[in-house]
Structures are given as C-alpha cells and as structure tokens.
N, C-alpha and C. Protein backbone atom coordinates (compact mmCIF):
# COMPACT_ATOMS: atom_id res chain seq x y z
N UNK A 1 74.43 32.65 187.65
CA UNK A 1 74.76 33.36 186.44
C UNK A 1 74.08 32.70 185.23
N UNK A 2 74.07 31.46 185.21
CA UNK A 2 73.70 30.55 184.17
C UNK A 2 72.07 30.77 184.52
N UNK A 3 71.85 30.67 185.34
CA UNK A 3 69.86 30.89 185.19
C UNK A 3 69.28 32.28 184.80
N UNK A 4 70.01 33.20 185.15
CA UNK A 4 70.08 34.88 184.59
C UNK A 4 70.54 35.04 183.18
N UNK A 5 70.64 33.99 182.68
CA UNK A 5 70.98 34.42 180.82
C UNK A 5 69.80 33.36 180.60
N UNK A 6 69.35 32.39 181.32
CA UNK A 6 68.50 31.77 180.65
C UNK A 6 67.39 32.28 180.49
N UNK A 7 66.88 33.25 181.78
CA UNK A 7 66.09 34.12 181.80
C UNK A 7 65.84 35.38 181.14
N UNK A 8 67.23 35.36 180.96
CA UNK A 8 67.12 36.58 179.55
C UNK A 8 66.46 36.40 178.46
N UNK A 9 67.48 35.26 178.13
CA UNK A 9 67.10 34.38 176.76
C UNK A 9 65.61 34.57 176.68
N UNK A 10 65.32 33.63 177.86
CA UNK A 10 63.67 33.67 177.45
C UNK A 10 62.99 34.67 177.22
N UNK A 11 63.13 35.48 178.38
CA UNK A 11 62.39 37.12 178.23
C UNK A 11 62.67 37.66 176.55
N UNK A 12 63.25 37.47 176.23
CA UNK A 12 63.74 38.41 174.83
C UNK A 12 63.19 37.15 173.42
N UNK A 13 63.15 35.98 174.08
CA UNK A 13 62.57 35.21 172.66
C UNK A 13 60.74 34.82 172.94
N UNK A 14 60.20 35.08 174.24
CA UNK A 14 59.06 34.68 173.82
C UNK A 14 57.77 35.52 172.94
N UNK A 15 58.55 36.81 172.85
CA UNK A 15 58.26 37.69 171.69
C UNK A 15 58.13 37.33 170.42
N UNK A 16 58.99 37.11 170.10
CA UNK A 16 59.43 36.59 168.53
C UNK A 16 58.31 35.25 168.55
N UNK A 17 58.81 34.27 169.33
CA UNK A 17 57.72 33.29 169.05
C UNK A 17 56.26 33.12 169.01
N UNK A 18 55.67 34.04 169.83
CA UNK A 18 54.51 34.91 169.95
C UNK A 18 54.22 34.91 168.91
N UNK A 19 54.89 35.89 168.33
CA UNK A 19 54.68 36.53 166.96
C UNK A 19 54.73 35.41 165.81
N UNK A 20 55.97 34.37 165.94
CA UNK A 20 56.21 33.70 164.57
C UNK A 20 54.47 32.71 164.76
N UNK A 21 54.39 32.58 165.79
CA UNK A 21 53.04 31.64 166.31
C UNK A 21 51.85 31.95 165.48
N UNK A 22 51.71 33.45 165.84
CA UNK A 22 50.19 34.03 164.77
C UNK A 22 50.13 34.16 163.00
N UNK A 23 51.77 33.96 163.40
CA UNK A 23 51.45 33.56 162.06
C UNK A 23 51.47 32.43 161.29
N UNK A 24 51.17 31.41 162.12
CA UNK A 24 50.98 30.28 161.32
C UNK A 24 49.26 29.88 161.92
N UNK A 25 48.67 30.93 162.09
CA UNK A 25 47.24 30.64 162.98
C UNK A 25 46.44 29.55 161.64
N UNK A 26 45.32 28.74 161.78
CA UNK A 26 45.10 28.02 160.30
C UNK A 26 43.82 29.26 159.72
N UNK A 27 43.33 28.35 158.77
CA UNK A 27 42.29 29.47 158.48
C UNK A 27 40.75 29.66 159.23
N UNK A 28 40.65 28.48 160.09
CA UNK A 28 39.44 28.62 160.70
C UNK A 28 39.65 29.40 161.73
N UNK A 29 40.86 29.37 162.42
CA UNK A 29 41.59 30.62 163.23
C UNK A 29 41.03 32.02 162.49
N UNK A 30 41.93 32.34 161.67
CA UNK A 30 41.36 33.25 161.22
C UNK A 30 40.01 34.36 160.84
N UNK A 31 39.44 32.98 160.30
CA UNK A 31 37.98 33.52 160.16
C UNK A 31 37.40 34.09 161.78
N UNK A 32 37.34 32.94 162.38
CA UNK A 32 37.25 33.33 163.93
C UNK A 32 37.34 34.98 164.24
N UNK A 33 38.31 34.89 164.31
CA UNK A 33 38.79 36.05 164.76
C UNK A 33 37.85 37.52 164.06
N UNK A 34 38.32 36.83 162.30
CA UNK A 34 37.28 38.39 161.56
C UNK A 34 36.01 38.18 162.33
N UNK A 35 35.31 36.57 162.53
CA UNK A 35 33.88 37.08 163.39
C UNK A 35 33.87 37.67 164.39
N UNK A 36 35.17 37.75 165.08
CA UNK A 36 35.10 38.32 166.46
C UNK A 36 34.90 39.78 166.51
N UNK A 37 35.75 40.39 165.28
CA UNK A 37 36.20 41.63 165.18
C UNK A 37 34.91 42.18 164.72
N UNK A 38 34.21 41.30 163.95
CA UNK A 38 32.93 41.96 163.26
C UNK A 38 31.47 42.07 164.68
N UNK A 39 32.19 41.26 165.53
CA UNK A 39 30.85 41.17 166.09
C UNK A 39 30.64 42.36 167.26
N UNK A 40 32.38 42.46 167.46
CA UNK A 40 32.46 43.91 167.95
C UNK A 40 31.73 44.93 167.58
N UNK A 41 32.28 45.37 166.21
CA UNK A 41 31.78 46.51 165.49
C UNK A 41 29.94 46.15 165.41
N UNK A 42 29.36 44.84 165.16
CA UNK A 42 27.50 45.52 165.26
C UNK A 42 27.25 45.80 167.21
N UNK A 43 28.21 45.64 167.65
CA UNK A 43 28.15 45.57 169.28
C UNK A 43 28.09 47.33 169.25
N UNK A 44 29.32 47.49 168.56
CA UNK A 44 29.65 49.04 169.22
C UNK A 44 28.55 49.96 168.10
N UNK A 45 27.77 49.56 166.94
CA UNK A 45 26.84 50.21 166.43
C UNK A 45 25.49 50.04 166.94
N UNK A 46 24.92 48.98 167.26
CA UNK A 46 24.07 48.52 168.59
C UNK A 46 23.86 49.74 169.00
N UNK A 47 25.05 49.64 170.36
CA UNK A 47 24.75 51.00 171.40
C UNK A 47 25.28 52.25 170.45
N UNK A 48 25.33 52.54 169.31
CA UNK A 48 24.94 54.07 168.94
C UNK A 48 23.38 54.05 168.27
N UNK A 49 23.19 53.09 167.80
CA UNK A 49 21.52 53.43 167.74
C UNK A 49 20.53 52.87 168.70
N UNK A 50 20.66 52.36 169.44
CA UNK A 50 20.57 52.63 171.03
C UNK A 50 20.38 54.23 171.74
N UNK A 51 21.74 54.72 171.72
CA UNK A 51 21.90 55.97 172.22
C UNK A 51 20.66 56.99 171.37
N UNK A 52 20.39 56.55 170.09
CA UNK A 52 19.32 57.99 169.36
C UNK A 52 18.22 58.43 170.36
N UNK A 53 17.56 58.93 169.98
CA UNK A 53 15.97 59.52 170.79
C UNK A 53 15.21 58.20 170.60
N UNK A 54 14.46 58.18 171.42
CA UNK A 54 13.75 57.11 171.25
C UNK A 54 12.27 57.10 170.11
N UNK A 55 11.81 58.21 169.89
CA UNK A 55 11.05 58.73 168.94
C UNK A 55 11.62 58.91 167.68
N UNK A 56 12.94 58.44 167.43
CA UNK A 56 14.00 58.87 166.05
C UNK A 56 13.23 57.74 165.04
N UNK A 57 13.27 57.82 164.25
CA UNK A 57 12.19 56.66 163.29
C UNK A 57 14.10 56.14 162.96
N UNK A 58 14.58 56.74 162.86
CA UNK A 58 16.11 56.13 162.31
C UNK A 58 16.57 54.99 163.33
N UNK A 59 16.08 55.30 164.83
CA UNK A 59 16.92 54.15 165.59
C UNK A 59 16.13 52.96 165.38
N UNK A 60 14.84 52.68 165.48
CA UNK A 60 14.38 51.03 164.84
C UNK A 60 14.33 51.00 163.88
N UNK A 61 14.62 51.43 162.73
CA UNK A 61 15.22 51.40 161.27
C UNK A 61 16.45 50.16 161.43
N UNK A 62 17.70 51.09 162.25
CA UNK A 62 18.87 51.07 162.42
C UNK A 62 19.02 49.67 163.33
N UNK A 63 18.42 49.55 164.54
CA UNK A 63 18.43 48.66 165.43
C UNK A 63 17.98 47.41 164.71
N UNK A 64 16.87 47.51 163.86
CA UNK A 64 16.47 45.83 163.03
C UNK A 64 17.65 45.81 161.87
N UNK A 65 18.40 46.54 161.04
CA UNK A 65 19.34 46.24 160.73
C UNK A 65 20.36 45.89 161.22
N UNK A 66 21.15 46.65 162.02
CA UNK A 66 21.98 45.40 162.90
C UNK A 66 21.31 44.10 163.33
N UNK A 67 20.66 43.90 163.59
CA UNK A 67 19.81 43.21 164.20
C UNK A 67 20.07 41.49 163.08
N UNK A 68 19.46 42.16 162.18
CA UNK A 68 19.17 40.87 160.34
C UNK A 68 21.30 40.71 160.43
N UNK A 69 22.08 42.01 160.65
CA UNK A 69 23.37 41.41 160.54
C UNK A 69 23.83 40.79 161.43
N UNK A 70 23.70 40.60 162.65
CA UNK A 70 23.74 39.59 163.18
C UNK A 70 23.17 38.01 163.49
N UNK A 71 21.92 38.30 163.00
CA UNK A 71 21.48 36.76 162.71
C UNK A 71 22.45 35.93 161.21
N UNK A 72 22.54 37.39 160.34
CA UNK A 72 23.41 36.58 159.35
C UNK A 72 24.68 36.55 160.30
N UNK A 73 25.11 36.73 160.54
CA UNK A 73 26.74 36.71 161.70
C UNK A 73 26.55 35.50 162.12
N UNK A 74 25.68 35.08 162.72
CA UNK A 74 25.22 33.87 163.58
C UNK A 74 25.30 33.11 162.77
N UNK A 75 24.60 32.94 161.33
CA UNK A 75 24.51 32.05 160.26
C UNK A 75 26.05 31.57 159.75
N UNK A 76 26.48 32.64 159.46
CA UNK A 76 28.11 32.26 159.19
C UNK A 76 28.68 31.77 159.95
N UNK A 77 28.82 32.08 161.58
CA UNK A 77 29.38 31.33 162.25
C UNK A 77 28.96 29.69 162.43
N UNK A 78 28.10 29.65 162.30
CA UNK A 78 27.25 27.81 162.44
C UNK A 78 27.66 27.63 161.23
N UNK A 79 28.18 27.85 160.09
CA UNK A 79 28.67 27.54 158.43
C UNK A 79 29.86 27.12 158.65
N UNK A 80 30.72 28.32 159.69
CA UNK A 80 32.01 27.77 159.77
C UNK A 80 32.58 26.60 161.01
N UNK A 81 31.86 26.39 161.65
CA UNK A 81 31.70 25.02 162.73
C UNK A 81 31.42 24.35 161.90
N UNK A 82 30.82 24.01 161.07
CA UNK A 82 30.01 22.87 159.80
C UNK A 82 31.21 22.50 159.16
N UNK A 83 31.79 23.46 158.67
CA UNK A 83 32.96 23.14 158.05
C UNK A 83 33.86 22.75 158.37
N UNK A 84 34.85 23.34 159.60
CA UNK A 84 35.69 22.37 160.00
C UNK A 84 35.40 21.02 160.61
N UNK A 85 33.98 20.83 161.01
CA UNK A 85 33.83 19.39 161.62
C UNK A 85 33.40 18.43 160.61
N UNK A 86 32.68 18.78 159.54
CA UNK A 86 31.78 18.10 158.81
C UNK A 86 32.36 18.30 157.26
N UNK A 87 32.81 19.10 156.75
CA UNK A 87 33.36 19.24 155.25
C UNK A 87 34.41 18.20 154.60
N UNK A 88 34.11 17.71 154.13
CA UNK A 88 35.15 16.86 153.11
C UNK A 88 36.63 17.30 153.12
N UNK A 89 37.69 17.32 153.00
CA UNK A 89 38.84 18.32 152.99
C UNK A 89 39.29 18.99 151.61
N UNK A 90 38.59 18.13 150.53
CA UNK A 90 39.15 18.65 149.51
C UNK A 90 37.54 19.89 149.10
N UNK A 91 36.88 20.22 149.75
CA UNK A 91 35.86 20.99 149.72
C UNK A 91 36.02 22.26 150.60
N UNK A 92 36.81 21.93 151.59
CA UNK A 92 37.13 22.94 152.95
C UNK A 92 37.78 24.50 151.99
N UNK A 93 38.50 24.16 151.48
CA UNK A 93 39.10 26.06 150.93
C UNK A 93 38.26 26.56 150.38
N UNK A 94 37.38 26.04 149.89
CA UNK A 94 36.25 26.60 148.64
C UNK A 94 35.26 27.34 150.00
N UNK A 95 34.70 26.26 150.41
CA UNK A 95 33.66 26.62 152.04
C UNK A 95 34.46 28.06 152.56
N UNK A 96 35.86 27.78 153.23
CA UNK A 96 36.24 28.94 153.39
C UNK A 96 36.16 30.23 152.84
N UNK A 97 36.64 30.01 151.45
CA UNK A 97 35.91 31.36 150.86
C UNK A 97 35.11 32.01 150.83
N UNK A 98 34.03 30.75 150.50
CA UNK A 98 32.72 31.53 150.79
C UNK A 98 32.38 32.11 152.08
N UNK A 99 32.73 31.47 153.04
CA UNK A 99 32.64 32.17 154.68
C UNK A 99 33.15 33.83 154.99
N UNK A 100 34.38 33.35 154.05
CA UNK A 100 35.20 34.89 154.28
C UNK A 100 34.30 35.66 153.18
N UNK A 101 34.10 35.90 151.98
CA UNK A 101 33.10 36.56 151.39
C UNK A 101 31.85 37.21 152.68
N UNK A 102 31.20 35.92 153.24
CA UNK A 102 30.04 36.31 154.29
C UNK A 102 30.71 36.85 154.95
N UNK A 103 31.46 37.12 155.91
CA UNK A 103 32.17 37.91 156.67
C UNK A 103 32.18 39.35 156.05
N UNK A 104 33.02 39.58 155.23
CA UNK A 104 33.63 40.67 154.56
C UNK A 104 32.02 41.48 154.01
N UNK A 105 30.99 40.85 153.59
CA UNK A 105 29.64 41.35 153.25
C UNK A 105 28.79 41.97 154.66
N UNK A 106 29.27 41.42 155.52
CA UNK A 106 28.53 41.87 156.59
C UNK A 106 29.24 42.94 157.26
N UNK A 107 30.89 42.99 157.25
CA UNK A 107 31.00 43.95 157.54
C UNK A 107 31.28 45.49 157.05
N UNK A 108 31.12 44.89 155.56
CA UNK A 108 30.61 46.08 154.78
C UNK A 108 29.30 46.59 154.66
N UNK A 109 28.46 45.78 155.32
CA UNK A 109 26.86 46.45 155.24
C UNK A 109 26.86 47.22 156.78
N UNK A 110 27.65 46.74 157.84
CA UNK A 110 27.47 47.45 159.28
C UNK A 110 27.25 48.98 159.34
N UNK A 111 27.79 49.85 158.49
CA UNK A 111 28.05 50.97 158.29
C UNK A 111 26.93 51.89 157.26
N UNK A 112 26.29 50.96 156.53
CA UNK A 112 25.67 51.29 155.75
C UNK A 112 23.88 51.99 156.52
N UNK A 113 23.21 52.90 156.24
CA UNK A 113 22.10 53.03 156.98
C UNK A 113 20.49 52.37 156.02
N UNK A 114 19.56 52.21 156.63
CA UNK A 114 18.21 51.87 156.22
C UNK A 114 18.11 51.89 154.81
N UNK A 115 18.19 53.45 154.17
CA UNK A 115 18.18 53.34 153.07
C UNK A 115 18.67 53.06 152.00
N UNK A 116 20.13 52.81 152.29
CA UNK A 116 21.22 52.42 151.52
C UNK A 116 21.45 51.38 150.78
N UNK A 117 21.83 51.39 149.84
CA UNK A 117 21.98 49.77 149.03
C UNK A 117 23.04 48.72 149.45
N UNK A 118 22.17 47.70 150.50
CA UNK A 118 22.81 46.96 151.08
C UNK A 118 23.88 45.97 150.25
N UNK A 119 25.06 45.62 150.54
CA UNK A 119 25.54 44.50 149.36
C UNK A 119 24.95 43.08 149.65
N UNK A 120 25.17 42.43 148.85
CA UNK A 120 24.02 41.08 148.78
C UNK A 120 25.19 40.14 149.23
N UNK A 121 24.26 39.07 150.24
CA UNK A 121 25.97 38.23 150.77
C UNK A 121 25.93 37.22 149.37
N UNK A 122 26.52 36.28 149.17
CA UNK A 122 27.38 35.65 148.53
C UNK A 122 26.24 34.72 148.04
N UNK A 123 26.31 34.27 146.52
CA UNK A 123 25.02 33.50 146.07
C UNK A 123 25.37 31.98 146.58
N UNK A 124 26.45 31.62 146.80
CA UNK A 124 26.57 30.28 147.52
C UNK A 124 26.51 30.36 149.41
N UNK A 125 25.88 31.33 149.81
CA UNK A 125 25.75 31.62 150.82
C UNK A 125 24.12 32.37 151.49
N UNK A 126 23.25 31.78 151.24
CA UNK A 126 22.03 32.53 150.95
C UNK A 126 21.44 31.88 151.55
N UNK A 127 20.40 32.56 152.49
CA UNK A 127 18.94 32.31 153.48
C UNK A 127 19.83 31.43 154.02
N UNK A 128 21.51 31.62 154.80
CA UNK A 128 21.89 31.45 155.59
C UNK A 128 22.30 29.66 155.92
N UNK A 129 22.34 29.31 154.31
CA UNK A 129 22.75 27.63 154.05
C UNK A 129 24.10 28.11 152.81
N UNK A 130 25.05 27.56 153.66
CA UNK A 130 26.26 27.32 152.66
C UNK A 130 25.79 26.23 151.04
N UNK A 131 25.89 26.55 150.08
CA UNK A 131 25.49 25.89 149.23
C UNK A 131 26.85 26.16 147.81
N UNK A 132 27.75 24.54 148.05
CA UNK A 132 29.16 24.65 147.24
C UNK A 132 28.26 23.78 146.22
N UNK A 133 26.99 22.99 145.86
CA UNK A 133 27.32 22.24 144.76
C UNK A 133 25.96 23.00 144.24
C-alpha cells in the first residue's frame, strides 16, 4: 500500500518538477535552444528552396541566402561557447545580449527573400567577431 502512494506521489510530481526545472534553465541554456529552434527553421527553408525548379533563378538566390544565415548561425554559436568558457563574468550579460540580438536578426532575415532589405546583425557583432569594447 505504502509503495502504491509512493508511486503515485511520484507519477503526479515529476511533472511539476519538469516544469519548475525549465524554468530555472540559465541563459546559455537558453540561447542554445533559440539556436536550435533557428537552425530548424533555415533547415526546413533549405528544403523549400531546394524543392523550386532547378532553372528558378529564385532557388540559388534563395539557397546562398540561407546559406550566409547559417554561416552567421555558426558564427554566433562559436560567440556563445567563447562566452561561457572564456568571458570575464562581469562582461557575460552584456555578451549575452548581444548573442540574443544575433539570434533574433537571423531569424528575422530567414523569411525574408533575395531582394528584400535584409536587417543588419548587431554592430557589436559584425564579420562574425563579438566586439563588447
């Protein structure tokens, strides 16, 4: 009887803790994750300009743009390894920002096509060198 409520117990709280868990994820957690989510989305735009005609002047338009957003993707991610291993701590939230800015720039340009006015990533974040001073 006593191991059947403990088992309850558990069944019904490792939910909650689950949950209280993600939310204390830190911020390099975080970022993580937006790279993950972002890297999805040039994944799943990839194979739609992929899928065009192959004569479409729009799909290698399209394909070298994803293409530049993922090398910047790549860039941010090696920014944010830099940072948690190598950053000073009283420098680390600032770095973060700027990371999340690069993030949030890239995945506002994913959507955007060839001709469109791309947004510019972050001026402390340029030709793919974090630059706080």
């Amino acid at each position: 009887m006593f191991a059947r409520r403990v088992a309850v117990l558990l069944f019904v709280s490792l939910p909650l803790i689950a949950m209280l868990g993600g939310c204390a994820a830190s911020r390099y957690d975080q970022l993580r994750s937006k790279s993950a989510k972002i890297d999805t989305a040039l994944t799943r735009e990839r194979d739609r300009a992929v899928a065009l005609p192959a004569e479409s002047p729009v799909r290698a338009q399209r394909i070298e743009h994803l293409s530049r957003l993922r090398n910047e993707l790549s860039a941010v991610n090696l920014g944010l390894t830099g940072v948690r291993r190598a950053m000073p701590d009283d420098m680390r939230d600032v770095a973060y920002d700027v990371l999340e800015q690069a993030y949030d720039t890239i995945n506002w340009n994913i959507p955007l096509g060839p001709g469109d006015a791309l947004k510019p990533m972050p001026s402390q974040f340029s030709g793919g060198v974090l630059k706080l001073k």
